[in-house]
Protein backbone atom coordinates (compact mmCIF):
# COMPACT_ATOMS: atom_id res chain seq x y z
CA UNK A 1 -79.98 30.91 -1.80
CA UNK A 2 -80.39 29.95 2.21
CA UNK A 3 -78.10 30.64 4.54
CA UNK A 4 -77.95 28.31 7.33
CA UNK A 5 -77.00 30.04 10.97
CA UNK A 6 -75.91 27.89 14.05
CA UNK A 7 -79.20 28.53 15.14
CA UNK A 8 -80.81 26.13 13.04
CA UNK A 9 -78.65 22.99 13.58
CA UNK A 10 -77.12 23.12 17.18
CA UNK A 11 -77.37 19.57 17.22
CA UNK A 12 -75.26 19.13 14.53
CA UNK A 13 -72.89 21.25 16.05
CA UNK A 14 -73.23 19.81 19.84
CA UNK A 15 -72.79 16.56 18.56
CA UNK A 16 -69.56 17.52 16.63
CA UNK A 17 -67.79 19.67 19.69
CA UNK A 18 -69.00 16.30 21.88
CA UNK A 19 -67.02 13.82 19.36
CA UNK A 20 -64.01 15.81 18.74
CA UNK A 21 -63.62 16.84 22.22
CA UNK A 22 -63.73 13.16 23.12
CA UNK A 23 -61.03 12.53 20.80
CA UNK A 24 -58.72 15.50 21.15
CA UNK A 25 -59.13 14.20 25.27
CA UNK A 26 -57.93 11.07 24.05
CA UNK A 27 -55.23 12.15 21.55
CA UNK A 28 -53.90 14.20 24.61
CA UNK A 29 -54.12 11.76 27.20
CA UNK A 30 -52.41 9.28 25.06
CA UNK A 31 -49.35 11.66 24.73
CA UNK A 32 -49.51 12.33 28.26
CA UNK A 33 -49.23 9.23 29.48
CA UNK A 34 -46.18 8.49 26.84
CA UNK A 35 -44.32 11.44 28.32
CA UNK A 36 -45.12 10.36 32.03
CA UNK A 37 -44.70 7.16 31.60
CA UNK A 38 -41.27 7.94 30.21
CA UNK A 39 -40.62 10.49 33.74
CA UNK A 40 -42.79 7.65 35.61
CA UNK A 41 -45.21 9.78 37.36
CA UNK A 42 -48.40 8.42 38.70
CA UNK A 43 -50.10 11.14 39.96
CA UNK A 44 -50.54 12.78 35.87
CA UNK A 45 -51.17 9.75 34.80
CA UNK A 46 -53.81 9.49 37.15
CA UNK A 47 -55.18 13.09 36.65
CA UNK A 48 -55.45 12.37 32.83
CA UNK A 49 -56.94 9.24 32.73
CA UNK A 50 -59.97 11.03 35.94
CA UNK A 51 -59.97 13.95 32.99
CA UNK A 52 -60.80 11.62 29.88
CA UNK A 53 -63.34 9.80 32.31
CA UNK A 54 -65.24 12.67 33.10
CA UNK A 55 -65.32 13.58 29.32
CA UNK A 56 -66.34 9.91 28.43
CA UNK A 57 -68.91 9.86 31.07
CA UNK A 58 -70.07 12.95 29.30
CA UNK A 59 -69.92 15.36 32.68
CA UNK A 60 -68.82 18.06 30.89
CA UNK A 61 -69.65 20.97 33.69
CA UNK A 62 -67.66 19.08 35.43
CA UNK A 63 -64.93 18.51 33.53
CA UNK A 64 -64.40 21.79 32.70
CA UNK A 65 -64.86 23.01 36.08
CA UNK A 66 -61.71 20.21 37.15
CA UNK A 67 -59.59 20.90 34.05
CA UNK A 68 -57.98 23.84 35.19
CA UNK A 69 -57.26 22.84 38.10
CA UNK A 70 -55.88 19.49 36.68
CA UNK A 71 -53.76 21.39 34.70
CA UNK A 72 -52.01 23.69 36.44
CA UNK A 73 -51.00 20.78 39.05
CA UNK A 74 -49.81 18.99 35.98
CA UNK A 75 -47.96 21.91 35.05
CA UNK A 76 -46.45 22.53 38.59
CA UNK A 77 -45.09 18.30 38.07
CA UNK A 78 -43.78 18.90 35.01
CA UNK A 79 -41.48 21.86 35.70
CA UNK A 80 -40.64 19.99 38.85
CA UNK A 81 -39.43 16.88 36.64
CA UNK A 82 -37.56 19.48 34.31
CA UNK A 83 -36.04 21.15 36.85
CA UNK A 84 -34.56 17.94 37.89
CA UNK A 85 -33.41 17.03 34.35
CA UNK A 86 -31.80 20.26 34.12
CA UNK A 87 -29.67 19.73 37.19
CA UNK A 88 -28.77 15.83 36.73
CA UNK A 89 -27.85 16.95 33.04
CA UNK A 90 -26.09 20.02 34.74
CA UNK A 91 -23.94 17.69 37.05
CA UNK A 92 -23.30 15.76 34.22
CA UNK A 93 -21.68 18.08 31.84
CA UNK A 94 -19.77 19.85 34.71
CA UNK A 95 -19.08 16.52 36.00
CA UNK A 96 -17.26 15.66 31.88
CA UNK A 97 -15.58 19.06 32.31
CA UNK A 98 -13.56 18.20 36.00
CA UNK A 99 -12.58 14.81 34.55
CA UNK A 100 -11.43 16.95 30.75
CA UNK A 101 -9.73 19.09 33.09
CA UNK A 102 -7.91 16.53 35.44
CA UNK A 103 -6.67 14.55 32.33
CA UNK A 104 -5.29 17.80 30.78
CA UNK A 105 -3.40 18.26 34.28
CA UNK A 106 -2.26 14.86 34.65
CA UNK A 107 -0.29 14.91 31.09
């Protein structure tokens, strides 16, 4: 029986980490640009679509080097847009609650 060790195929598994990094990019971008296009914001739209560039244009130094960087601005955007949800949602419910409350008073 032979045992085969990365060694001895890392084309095989180059090739494989190449494709399925392509498509997780994608996969990823595709949801990312559902969930900003839904908060319409340009600037991570634009960040994933320069992201899955670089990884279809196979620079993958850098890529890598840009991706956490990319990220973290992405993730600085996105708790900005929740933070906004949170208080328009806020200002709604309290909002409900005065008008609740002034009906109650007025009967």
């Amino acid at each position: 029986m032979r045992i085969i060790t990365v060694a001895e195929t890392p084309r095989a598994f180059e090739r494989a980490y190449v494709y399925g990094e392509k498509i997780q990019m994608a996969a990823f971008t595709i949801q990312q640009l559902i969930l900003s296009g839904l908060m319409v914001n340009a600037i991570i739209i634009g960040l994933d679509i320069g992201l899955l560039t670089m990884a279809y244009l196979n620079k993958h130094v850098l890529e890598q080097t840009v991706k956490g960087s990319v990220f973290s601005v992405k993730l600085e955007a996105d708790f900005a847009i929740l933070s906004r949800l949170l208080c328009v949602t806020t200002n709604a419910i309290q909002s409900s609650e005065l008008v609740n409350n002034n009906d109650v008073l007025a009967k």
